[in-house]
N, C-alpha and C. Protein backbone atom coordinates (compact mmCIF):
# COMPACT_ATOMS: atom_id res chain seq x y z
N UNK A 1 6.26 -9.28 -21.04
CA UNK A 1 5.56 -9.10 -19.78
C UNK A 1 6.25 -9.89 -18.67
N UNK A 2 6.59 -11.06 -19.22
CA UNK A 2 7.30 -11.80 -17.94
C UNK A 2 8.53 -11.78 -17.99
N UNK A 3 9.59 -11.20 -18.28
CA UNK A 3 10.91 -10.14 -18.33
C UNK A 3 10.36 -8.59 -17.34
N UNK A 4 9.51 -8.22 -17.32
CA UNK A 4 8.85 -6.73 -16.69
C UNK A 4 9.06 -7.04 -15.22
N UNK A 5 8.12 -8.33 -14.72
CA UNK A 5 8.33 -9.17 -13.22
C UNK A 5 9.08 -9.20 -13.21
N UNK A 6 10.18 -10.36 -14.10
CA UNK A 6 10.99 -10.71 -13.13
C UNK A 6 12.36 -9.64 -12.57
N UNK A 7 12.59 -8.61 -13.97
CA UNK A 7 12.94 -7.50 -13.30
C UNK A 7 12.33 -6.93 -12.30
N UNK A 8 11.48 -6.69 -12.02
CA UNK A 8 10.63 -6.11 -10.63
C UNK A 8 10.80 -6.78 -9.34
N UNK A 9 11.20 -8.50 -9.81
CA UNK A 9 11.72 -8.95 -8.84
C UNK A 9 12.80 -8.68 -8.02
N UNK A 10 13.83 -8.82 -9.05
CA UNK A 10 14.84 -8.30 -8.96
C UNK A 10 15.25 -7.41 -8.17
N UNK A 11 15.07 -6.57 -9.14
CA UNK A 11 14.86 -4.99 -8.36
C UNK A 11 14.86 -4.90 -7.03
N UNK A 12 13.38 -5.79 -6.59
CA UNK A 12 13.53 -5.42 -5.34
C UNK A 12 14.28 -6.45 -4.41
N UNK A 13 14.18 -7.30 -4.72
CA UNK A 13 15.59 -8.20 -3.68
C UNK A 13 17.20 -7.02 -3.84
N UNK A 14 17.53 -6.55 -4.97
CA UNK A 14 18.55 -5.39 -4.58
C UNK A 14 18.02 -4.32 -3.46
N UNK A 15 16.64 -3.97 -3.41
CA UNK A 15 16.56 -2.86 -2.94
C UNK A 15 16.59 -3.43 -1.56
N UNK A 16 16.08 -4.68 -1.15
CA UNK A 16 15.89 -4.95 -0.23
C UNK A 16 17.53 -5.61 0.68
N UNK A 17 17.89 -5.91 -0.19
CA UNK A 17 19.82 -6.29 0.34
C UNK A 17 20.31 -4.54 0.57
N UNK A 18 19.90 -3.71 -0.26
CA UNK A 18 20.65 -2.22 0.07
C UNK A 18 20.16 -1.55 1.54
N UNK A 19 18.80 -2.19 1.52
CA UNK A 19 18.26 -1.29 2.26
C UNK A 19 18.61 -1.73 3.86
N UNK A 20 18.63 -3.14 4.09
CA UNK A 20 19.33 -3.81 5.05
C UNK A 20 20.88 -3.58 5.50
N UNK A 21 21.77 -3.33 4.31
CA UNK A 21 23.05 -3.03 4.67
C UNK A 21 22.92 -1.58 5.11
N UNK A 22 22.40 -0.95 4.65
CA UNK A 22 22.21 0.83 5.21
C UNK A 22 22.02 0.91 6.48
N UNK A 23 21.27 -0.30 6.99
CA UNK A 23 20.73 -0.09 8.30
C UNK A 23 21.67 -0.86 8.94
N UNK A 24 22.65 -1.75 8.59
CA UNK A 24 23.15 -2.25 9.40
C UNK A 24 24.44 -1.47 9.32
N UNK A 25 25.13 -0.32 8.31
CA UNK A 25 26.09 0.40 8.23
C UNK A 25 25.68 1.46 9.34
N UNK A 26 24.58 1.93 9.30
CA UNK A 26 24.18 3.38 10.05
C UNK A 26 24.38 3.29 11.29
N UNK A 27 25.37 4.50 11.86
CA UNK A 27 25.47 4.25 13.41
C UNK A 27 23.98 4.55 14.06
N UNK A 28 24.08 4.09 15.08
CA UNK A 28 22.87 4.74 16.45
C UNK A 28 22.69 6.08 16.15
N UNK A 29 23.72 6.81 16.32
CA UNK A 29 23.70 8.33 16.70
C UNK A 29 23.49 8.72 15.50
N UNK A 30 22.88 8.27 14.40
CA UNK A 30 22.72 8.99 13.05
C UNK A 30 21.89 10.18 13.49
N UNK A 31 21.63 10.93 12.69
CA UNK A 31 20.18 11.47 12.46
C UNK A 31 19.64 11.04 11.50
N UNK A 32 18.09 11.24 12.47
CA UNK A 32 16.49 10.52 11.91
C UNK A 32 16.33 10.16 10.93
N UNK A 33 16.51 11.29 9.89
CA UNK A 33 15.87 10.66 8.29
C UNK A 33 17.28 10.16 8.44
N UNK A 34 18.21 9.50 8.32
CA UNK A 34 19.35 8.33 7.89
C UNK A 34 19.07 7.27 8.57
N UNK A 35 18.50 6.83 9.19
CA UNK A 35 18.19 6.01 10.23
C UNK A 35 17.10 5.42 9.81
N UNK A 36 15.86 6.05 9.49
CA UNK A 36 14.63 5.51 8.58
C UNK A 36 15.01 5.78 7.26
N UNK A 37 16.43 6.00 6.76
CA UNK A 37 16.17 5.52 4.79
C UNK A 37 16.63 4.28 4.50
N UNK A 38 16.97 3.61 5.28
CA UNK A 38 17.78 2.27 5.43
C UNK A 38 16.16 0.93 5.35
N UNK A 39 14.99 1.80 6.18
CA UNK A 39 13.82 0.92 6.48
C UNK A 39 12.85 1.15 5.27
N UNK A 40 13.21 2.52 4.80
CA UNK A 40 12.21 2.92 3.49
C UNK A 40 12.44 1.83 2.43
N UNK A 41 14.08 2.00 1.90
CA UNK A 41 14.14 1.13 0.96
C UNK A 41 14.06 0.04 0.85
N UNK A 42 14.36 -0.54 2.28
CA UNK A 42 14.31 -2.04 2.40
C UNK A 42 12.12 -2.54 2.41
N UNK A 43 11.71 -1.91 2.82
CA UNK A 43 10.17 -1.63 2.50
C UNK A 43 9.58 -1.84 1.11
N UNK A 44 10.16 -0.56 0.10
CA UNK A 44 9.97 -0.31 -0.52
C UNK A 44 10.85 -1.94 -1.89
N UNK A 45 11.76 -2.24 -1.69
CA UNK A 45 12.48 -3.54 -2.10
C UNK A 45 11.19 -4.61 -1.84
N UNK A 46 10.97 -4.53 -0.85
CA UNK A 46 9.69 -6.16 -0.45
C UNK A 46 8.70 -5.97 -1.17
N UNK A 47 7.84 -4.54 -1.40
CA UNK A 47 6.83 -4.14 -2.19
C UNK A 47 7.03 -4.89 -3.41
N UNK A 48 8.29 -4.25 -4.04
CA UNK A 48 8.17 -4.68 -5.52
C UNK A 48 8.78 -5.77 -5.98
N UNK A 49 9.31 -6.40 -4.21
CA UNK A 49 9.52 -8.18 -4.76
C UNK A 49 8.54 -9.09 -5.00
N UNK A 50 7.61 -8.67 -4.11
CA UNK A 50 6.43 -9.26 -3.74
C UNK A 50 5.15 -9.07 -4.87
N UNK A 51 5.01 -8.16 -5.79
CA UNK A 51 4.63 -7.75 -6.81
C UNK A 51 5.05 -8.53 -7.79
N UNK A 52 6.46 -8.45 -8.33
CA UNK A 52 6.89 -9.29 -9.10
C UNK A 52 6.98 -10.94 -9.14
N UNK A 53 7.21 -11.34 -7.92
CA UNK A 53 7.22 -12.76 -7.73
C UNK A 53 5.70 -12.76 -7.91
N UNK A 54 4.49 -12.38 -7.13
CA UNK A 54 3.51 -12.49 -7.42
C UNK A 54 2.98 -12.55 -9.02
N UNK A 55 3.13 -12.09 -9.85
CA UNK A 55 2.99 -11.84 -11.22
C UNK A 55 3.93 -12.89 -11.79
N UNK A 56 5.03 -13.35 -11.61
CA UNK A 56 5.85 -14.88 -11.85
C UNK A 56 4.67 -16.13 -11.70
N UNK A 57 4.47 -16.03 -10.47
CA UNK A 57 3.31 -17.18 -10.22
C UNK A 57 2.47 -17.20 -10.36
N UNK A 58 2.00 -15.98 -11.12
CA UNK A 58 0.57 -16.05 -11.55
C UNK A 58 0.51 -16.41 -13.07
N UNK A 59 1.75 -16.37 -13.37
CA UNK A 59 1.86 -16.57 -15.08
C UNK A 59 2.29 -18.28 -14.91
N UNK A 60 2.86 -18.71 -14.27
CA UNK A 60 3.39 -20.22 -14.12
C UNK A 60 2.27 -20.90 -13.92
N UNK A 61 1.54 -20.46 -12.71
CA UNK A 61 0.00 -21.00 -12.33
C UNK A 61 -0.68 -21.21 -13.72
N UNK A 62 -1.02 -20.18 -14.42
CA UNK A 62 -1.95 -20.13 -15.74
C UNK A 62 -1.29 -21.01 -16.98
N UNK A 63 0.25 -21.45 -16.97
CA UNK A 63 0.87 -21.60 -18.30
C UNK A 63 0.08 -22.62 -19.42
N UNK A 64 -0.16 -23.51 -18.57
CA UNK A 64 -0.60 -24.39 -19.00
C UNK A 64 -2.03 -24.26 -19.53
N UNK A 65 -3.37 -23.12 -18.61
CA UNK A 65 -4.40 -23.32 -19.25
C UNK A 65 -4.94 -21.93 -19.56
N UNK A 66 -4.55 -21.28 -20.63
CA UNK A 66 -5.17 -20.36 -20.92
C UNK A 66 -6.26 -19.81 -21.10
N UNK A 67 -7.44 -20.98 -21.20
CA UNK A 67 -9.15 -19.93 -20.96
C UNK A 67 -8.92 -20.22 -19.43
N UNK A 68 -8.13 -20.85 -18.21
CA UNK A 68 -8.62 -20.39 -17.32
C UNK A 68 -7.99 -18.84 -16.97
N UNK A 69 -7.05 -18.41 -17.43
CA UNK A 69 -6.98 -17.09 -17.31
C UNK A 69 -7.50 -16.10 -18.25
N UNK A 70 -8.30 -16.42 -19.38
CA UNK A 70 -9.36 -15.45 -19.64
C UNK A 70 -10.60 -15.51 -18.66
N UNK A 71 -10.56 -16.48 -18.18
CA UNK A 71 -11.90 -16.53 -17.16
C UNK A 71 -11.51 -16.20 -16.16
N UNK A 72 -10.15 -15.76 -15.38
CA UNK A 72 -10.12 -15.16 -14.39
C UNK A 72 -9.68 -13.59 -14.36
N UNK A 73 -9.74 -12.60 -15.78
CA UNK A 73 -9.59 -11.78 -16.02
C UNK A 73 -10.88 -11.35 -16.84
N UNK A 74 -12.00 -12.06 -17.10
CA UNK A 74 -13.64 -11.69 -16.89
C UNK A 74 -14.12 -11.46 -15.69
N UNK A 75 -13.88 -12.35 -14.33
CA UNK A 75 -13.95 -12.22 -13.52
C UNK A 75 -13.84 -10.70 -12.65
N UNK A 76 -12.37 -10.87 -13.09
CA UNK A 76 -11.97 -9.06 -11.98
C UNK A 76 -12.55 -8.26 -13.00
N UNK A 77 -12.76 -8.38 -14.13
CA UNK A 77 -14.23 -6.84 -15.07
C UNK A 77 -15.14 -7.30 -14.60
N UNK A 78 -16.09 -8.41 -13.70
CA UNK A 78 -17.27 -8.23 -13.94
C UNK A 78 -18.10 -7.31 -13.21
N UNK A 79 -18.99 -6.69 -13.63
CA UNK A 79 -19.68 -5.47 -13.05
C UNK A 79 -19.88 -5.64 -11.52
N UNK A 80 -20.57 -7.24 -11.48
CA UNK A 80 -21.16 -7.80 -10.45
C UNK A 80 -19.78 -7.76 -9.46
N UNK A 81 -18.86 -8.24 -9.80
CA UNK A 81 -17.71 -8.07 -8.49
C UNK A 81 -17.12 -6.86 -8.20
N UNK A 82 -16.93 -5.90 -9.45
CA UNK A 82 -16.47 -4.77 -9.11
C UNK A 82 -16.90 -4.06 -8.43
N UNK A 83 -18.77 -3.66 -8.25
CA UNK A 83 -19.87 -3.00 -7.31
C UNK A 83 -19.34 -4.26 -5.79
N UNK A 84 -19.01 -5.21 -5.52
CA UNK A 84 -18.84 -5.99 -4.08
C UNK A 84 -17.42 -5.14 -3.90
N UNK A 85 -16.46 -5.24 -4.52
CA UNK A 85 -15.45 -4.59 -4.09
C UNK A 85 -15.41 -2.94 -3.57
N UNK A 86 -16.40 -2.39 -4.73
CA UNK A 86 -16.06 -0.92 -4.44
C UNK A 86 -17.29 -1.15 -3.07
N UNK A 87 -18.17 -1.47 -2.70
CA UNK A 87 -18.95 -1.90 -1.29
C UNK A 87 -18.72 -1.66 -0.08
N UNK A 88 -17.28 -3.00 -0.32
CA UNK A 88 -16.16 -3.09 1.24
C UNK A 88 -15.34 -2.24 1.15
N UNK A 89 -14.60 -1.91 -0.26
CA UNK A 89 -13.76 -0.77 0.21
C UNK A 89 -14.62 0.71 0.79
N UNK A 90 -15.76 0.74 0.32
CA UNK A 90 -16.89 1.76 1.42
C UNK A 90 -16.91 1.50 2.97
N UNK A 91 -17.39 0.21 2.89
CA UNK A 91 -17.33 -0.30 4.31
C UNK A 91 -16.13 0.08 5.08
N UNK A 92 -14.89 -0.42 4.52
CA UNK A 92 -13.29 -0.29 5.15
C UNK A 92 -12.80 1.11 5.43
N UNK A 93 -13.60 2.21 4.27
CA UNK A 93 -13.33 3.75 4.73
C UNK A 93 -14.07 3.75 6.08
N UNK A 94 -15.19 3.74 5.81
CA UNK A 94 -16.11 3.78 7.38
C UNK A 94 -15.64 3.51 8.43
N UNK A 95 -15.27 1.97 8.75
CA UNK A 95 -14.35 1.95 9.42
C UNK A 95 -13.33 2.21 9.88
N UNK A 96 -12.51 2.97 8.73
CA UNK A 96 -11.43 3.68 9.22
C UNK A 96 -11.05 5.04 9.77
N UNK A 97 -12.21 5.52 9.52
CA UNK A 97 -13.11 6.86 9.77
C UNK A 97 -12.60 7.13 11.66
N UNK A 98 -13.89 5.88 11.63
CA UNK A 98 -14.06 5.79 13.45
C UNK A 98 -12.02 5.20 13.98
N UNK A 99 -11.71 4.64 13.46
CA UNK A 99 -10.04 3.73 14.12
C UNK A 99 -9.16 4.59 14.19
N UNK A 100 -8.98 5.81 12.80
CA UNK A 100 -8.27 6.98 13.15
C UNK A 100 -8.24 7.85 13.69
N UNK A 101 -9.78 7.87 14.10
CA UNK A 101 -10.18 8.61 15.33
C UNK A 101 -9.98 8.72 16.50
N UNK A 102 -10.17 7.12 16.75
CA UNK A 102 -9.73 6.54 18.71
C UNK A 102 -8.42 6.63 18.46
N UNK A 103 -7.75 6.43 17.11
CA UNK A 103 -6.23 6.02 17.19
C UNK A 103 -5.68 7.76 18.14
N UNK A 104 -6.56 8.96 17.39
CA UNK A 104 -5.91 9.90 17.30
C UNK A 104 -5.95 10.32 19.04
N UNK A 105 -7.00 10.06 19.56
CA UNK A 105 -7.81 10.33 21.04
C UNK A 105 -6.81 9.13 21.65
N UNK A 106 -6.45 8.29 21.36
CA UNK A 106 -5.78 7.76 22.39
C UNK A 106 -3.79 8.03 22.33
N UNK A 107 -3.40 8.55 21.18
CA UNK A 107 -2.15 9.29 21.44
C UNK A 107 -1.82 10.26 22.03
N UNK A 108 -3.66 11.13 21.82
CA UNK A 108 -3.29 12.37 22.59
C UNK A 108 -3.02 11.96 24.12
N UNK A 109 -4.11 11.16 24.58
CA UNK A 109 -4.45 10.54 25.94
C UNK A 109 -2.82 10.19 26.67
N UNK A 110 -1.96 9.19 25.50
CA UNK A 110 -0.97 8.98 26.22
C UNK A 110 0.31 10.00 26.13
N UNK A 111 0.00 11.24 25.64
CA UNK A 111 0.79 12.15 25.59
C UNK A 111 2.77 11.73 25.00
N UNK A 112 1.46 11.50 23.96
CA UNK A 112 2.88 10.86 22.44
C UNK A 112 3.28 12.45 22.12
N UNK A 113 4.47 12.20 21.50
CA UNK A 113 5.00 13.04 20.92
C UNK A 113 4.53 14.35 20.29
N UNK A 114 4.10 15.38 19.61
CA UNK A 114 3.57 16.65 18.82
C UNK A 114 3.71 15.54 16.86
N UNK A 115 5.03 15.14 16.73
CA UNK A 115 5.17 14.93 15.33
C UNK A 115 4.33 13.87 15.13
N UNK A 116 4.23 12.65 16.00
CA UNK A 116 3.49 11.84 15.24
C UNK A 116 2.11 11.97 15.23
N UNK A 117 1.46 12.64 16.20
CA UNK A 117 0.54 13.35 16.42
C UNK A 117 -0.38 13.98 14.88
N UNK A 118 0.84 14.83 14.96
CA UNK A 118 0.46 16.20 13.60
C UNK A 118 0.70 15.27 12.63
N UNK A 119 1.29 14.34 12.69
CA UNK A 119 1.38 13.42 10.92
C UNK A 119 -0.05 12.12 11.20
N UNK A 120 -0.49 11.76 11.98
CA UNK A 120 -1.48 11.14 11.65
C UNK A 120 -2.85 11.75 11.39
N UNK A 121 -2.71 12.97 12.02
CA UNK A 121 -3.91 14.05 12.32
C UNK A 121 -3.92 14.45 10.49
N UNK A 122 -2.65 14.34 10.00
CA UNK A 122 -2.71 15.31 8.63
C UNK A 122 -2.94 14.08 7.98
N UNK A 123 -2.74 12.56 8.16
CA UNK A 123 -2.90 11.65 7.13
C UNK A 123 -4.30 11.84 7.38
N UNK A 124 -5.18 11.77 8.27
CA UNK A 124 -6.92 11.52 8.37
C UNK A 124 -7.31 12.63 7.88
N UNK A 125 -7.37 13.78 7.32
CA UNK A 125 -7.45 15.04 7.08
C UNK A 125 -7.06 14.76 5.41
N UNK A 126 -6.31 14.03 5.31
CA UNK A 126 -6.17 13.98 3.45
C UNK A 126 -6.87 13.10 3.52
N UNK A 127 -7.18 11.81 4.10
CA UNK A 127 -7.94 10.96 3.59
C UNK A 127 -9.47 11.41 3.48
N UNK A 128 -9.91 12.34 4.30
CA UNK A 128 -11.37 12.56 4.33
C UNK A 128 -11.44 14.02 3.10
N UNK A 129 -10.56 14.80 3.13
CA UNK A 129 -10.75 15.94 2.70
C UNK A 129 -11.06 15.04 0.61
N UNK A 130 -9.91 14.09 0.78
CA UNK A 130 -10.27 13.30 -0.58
C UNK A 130 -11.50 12.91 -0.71
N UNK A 131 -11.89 12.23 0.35
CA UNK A 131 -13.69 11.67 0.15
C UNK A 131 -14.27 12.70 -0.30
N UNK A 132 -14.27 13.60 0.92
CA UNK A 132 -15.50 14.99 0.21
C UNK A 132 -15.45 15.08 -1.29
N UNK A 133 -13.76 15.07 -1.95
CA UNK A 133 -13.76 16.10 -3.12
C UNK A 133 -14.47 15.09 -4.39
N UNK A 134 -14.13 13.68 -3.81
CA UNK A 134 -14.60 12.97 -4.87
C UNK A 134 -16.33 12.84 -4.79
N UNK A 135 -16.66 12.65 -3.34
CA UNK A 135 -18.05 12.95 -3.34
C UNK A 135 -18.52 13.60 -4.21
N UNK A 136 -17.89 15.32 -4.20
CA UNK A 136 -18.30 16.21 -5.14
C UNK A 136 -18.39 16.09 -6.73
N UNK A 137 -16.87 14.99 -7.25
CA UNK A 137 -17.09 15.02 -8.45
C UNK A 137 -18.04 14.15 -9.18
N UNK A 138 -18.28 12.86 -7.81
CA UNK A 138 -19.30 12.06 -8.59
C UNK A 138 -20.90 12.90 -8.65
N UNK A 139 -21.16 13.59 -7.51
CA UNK A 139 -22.38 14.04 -7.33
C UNK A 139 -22.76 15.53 -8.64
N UNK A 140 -21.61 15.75 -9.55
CA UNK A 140 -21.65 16.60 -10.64
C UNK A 140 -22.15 15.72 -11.67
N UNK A 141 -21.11 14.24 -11.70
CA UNK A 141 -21.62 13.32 -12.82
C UNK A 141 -22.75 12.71 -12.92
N UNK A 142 -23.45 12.55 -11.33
CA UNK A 142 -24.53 11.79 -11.93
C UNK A 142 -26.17 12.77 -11.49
């Protein structure tokens, strides 16, 4: 398990040195997608450095006392925290409901672009069209 991290670490400090030289190789005048694959990977490198180092220090943190990490892996099962979490992440859809909304009313307002437009319009549109469907599947189960 802690060979899995620290490859993951790894990993992404390469991805994140590749993804930086791409961007610093790529002329100006590229075109678009070459221009943002240089920011993807270097993104995508921090993700899974940050994952892995995280999971390093969480195993170093614990080495020494092992019921405190059975007691902090009772913790994230317990019913009681899992119902607070799934709560706010309710709350945080809600909220995001109304933010992608003004977000969307105020790009139109400043007469942004058509693409980024149509790509945030289609991210709020998967995110809700998902709510409904799961709505539906829980409201079959219970």
């Amino acid at each position: 398990m802690k060979y899995r991290k620290l490859m993951l670490a790894a990993l992404g400090l390469v991805l994140i040195v590749a993804g930086l030289w791409a961007m610093k190789q790529t002329p100006v005048q590229a075109s678009s997608w070459l221009t943002g694959l240089g920011s993807i990977v270097t993104a995508l490198g921090c993700g899974f450095f940050g994952n892995g180092l995280g999971g390093l220090m969480e195993d170093w943190a614990f080495s020494g006392h092992p019921e405190a990490k059975e007691r902090m892996e009772i913790e994230k099962r317990d019913e009681r925290n899992v119902a607070v979490s799934s709560r706010a992440k309710a709350k945080a859809y809600d909220v995001m409901t109304f933010v992608f909304g003004a977000l969307m009313v105020a790009f139109a307002l400043m007469n942004v672009g058509l693409v980024p437009i149509v790509m945030l319009v289609s991210a709020y549109l998967f995110v809700e069209i998902t709510a409904i469907w799961y709505h539906a599947q829980y409201e079959k189960e219970m």
